[in-house]
C-alpha atoms as a PDB file:
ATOM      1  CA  UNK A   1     -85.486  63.758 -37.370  1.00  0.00           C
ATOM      2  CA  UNK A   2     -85.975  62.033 -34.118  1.00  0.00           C
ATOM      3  CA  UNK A   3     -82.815  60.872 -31.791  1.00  0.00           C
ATOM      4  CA  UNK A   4     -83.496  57.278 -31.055  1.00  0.00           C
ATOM      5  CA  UNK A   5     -82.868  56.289 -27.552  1.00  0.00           C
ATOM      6  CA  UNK A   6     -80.301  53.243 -27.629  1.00  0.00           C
ATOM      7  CA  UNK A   7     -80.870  50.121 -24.779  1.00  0.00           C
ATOM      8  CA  UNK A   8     -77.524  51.233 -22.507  1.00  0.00           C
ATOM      9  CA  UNK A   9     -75.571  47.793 -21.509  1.00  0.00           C
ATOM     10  CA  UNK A  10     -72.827  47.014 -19.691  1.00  0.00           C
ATOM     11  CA  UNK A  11     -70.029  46.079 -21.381  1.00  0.00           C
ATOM     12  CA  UNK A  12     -65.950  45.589 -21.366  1.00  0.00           C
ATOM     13  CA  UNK A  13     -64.110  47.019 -24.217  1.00  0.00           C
ATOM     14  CA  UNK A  14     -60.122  46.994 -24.958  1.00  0.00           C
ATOM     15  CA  UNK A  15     -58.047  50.327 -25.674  1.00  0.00           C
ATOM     16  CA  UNK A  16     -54.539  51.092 -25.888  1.00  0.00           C
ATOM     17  CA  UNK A  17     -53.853  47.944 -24.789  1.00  0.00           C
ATOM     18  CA  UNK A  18     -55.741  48.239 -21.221  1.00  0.00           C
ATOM     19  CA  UNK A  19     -59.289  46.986 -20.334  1.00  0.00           C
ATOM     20  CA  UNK A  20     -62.099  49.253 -19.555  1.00  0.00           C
ATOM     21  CA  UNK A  21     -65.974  48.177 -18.335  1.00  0.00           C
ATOM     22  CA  UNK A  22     -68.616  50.908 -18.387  1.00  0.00           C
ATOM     23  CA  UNK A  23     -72.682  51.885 -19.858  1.00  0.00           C
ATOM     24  CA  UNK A  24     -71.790  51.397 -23.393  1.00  0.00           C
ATOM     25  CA  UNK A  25     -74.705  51.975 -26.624  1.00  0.00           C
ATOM     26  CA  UNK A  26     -74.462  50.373 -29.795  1.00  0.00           C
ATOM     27  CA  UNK A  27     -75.873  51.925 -33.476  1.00  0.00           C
ATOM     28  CA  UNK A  28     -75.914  49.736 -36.578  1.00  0.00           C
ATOM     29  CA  UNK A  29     -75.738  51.411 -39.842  1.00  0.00           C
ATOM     30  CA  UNK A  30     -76.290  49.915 -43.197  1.00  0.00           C
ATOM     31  CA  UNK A  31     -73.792  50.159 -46.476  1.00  0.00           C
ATOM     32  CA  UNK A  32     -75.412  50.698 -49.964  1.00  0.00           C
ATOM     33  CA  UNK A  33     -74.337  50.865 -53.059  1.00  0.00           C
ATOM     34  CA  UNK A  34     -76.020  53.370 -55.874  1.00  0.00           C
ATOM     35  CA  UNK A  35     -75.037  53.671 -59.542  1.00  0.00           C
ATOM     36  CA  UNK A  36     -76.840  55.530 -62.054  1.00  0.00           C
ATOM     37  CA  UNK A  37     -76.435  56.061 -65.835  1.00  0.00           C
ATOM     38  CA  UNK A  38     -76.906  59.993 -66.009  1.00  0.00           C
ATOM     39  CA  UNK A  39     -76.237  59.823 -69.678  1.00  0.00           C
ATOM     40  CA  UNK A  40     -80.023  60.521 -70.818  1.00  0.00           C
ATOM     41  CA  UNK A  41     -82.550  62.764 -69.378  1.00  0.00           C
ATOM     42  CA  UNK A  42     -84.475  59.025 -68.199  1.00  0.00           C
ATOM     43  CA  UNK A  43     -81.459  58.973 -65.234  1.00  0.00           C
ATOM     44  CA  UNK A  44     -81.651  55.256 -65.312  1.00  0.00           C
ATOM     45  CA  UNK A  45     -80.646  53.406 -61.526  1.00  0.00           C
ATOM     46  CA  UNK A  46     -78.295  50.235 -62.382  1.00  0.00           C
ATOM     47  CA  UNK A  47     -77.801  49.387 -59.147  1.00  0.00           C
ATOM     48  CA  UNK A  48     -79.669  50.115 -55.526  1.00  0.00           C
ATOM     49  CA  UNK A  49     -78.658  47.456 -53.164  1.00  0.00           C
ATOM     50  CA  UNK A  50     -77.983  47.133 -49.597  1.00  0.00           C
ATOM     51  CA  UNK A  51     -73.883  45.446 -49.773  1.00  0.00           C
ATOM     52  CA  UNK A  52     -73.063  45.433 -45.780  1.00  0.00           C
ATOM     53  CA  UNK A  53     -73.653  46.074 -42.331  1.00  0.00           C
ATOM     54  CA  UNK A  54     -71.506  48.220 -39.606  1.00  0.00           C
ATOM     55  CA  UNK A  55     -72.142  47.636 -35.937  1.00  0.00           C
ATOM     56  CA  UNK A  56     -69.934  50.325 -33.619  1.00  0.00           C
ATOM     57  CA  UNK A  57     -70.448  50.707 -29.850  1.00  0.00           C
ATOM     58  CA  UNK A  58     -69.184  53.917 -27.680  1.00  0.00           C
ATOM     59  CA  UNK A  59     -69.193  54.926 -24.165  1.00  0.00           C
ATOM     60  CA  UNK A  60     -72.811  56.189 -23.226  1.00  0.00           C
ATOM     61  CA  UNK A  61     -73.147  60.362 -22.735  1.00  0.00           C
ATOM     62  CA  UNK A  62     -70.780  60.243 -26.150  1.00  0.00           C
ATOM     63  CA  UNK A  63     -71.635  62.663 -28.706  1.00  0.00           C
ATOM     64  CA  UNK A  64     -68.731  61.384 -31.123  1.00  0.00           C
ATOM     65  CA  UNK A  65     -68.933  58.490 -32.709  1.00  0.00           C
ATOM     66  CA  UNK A  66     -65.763  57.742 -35.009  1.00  0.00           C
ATOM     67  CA  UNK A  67     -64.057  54.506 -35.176  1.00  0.00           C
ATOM     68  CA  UNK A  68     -60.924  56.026 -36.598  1.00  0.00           C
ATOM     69  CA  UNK A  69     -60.993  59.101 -33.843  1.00  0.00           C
ATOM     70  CA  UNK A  70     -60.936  56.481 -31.300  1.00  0.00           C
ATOM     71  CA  UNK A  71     -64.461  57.605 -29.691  1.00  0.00           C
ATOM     72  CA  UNK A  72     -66.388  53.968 -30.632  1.00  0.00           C
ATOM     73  CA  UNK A  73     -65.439  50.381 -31.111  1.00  0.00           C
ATOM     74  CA  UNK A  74     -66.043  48.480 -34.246  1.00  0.00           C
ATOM     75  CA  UNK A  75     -68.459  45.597 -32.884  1.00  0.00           C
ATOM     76  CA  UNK A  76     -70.882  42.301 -34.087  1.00  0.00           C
ATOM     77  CA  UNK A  77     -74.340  42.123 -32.643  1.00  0.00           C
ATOM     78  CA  UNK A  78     -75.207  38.573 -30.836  1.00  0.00           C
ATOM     79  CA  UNK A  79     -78.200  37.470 -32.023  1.00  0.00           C
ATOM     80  CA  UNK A  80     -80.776  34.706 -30.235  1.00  0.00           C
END
C-alpha cells in the first residue's frame, strides 16, 4: 500500500470553543454495508452496497486521525 499525498489547504477550524487557522488535509472514506447468508457452502452475498460517505480534516504533520480522540474534524467537501 501506497500513502497518498493529500492537497494541504489553509483552513480555520473551531475547538474547545476557541478558533484556530493552520495547513490542514482532508481524507474521505466510504461506508458499506455487507451481508451474507453463510448458511450453505454457496456463501450467498445479499447485500454489497456503498450506504455513506465520511469527510474528516486534521492538522497537517498528524499521524492520528480520530474524530472522537479529538485529532480531526468531521467535515463536507465543497464541490464546483
Amino acid at each position: 500500500m501506497k500513502k497518498i499525498d493529500a492537497k494541504k489547504i489553509d483552513n480555520t477550524f473551531l475547538r474547545h470553543s476557541k478558533v484556530y487557522t493552520g495547513t490542514c488535509v482532508s481524507e474521505m472514506g466510504i461506508f458499506g454495508t455487507l451481508l451474507v447468508d453463510f448458511t450453505n457452502e454457496d456463501r450467498e452475498v445479499l447485500i454489497n452496497e456503498d450506504t455513506g460517505l465520511l469527510m474528516r480534516t486534521k492538522a497537517f504533520g498528524t499521524n492520528e486521525g480520530g474524530v472522537y480522540g479529538g485529532y480531526s474534524f468531521i467535515d463536507f467537501p465543497y464541490l464546483q
